[in-house]
Protein backbone atom coordinates (compact mmCIF):
# COMPACT_ATOMS: atom_id res chain seq x y z
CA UNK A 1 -79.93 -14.97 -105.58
CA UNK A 2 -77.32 -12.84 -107.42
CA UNK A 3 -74.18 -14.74 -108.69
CA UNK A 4 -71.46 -13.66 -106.11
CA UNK A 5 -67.63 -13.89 -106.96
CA UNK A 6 -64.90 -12.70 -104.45
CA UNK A 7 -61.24 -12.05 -105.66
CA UNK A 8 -59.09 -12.37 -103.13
CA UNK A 9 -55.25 -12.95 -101.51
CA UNK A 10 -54.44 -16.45 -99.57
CA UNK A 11 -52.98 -14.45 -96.61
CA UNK A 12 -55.27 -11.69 -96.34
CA UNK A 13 -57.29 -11.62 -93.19
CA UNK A 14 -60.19 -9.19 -94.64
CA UNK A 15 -60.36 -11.44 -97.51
CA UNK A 16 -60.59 -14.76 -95.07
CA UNK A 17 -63.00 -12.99 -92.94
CA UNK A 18 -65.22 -12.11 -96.20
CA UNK A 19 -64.87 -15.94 -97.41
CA UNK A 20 -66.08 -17.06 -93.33
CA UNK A 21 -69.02 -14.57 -93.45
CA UNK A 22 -70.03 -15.77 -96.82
CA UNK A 23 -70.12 -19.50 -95.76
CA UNK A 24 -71.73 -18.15 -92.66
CA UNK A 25 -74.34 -17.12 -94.56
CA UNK A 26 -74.92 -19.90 -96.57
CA UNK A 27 -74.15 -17.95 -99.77
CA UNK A 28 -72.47 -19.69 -102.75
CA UNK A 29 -69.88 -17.95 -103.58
CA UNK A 30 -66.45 -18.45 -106.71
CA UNK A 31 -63.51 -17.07 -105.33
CA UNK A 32 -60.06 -16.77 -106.86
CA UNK A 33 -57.02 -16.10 -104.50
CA UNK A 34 -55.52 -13.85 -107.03
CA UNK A 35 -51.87 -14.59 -105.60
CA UNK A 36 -51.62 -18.39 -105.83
CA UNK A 37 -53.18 -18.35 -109.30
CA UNK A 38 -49.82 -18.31 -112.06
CA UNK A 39 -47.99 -15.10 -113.82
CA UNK A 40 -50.30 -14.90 -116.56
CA UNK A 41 -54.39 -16.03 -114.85
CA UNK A 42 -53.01 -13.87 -111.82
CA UNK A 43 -52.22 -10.49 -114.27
CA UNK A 44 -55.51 -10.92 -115.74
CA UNK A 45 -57.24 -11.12 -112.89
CA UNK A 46 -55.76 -7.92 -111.65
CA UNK A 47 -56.59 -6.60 -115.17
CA UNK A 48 -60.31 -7.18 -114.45
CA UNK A 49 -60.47 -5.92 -110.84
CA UNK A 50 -58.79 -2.79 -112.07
CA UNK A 51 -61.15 -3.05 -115.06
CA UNK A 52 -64.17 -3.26 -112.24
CA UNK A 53 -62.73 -0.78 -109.36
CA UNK A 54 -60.05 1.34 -111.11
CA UNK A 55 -57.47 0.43 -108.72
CA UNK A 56 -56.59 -3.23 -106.87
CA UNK A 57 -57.71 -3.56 -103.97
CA UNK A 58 -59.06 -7.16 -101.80
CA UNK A 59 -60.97 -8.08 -101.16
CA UNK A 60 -62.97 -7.29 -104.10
CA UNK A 61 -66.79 -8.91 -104.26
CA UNK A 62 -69.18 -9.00 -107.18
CA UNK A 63 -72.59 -9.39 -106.46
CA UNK A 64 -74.86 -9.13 -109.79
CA UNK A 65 -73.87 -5.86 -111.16
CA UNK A 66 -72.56 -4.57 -108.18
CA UNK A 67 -68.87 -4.14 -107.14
CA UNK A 68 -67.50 -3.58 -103.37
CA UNK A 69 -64.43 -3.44 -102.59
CA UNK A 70 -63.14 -4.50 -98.59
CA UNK A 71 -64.84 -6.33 -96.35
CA UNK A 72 -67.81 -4.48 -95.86
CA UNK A 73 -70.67 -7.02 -94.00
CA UNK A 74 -73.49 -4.04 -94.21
CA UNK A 75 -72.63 -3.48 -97.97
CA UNK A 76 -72.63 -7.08 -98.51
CA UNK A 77 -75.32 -7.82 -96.74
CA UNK A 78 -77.66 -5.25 -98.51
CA UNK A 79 -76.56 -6.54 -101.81
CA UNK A 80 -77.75 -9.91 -101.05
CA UNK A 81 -80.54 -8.88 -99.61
CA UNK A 82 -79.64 -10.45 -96.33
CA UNK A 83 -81.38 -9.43 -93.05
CA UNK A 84 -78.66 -8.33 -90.43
C-alpha cells in the first residue's frame, strides 16, 4: 500500500470527513493539522503544499507520488486502489 499523508486544518469539515473515510477504510494514514502546528512547522508546511499543489488548499492528500487536493472519495479511492 502507498504511504498516504493528509495535511489538513483542525476545524475543517472536508478535512475531518477525509480523516473519517480514511479510518473507514482501514488505511494508515500521517496527518498534520497544519493550523495547530507552531509559526515556524506550520509555514513550512504551507511551503511544501504550495511546493506540491502551487497554491494551499485542504485538504491536501499524498498518496505515493500522487497529490489531490479536497476531499475527493473517487480520486482517493482510485489511488489506493480501493474498490468503491
Amino acid at each position: 500500500m502507498e504511504e498516504c499523508k493528509l495535511y489538513s486544518l483542525s476545524t475543517c469539515s472536508h478535512c475531518k470527513s477525509c480523516k473519517r473515510f480514511l479510518g473507514e477504510c482501514g488505511i494508515e494514514f500521517e496527518f498534520t493539522d497544519v493550523d495547530l502546528l507552531p509559526a515556524e512547522e506550520r509555514n513550512d508546511a504551507i511551503e511544501e503544499i504550495k511546493r506540491l499543489t502551487d497554491r494551499c488548499a485542504f485538504p491536501t492528500i499524498v498518496i505515493g507520488n500522487r497529490v489531490i487536493v479536497g476531499f475527493k472519495e473517487e480520486e482517493i479511492r482510485e489511488a489506493l486502489g480501493i474498490n468503491p
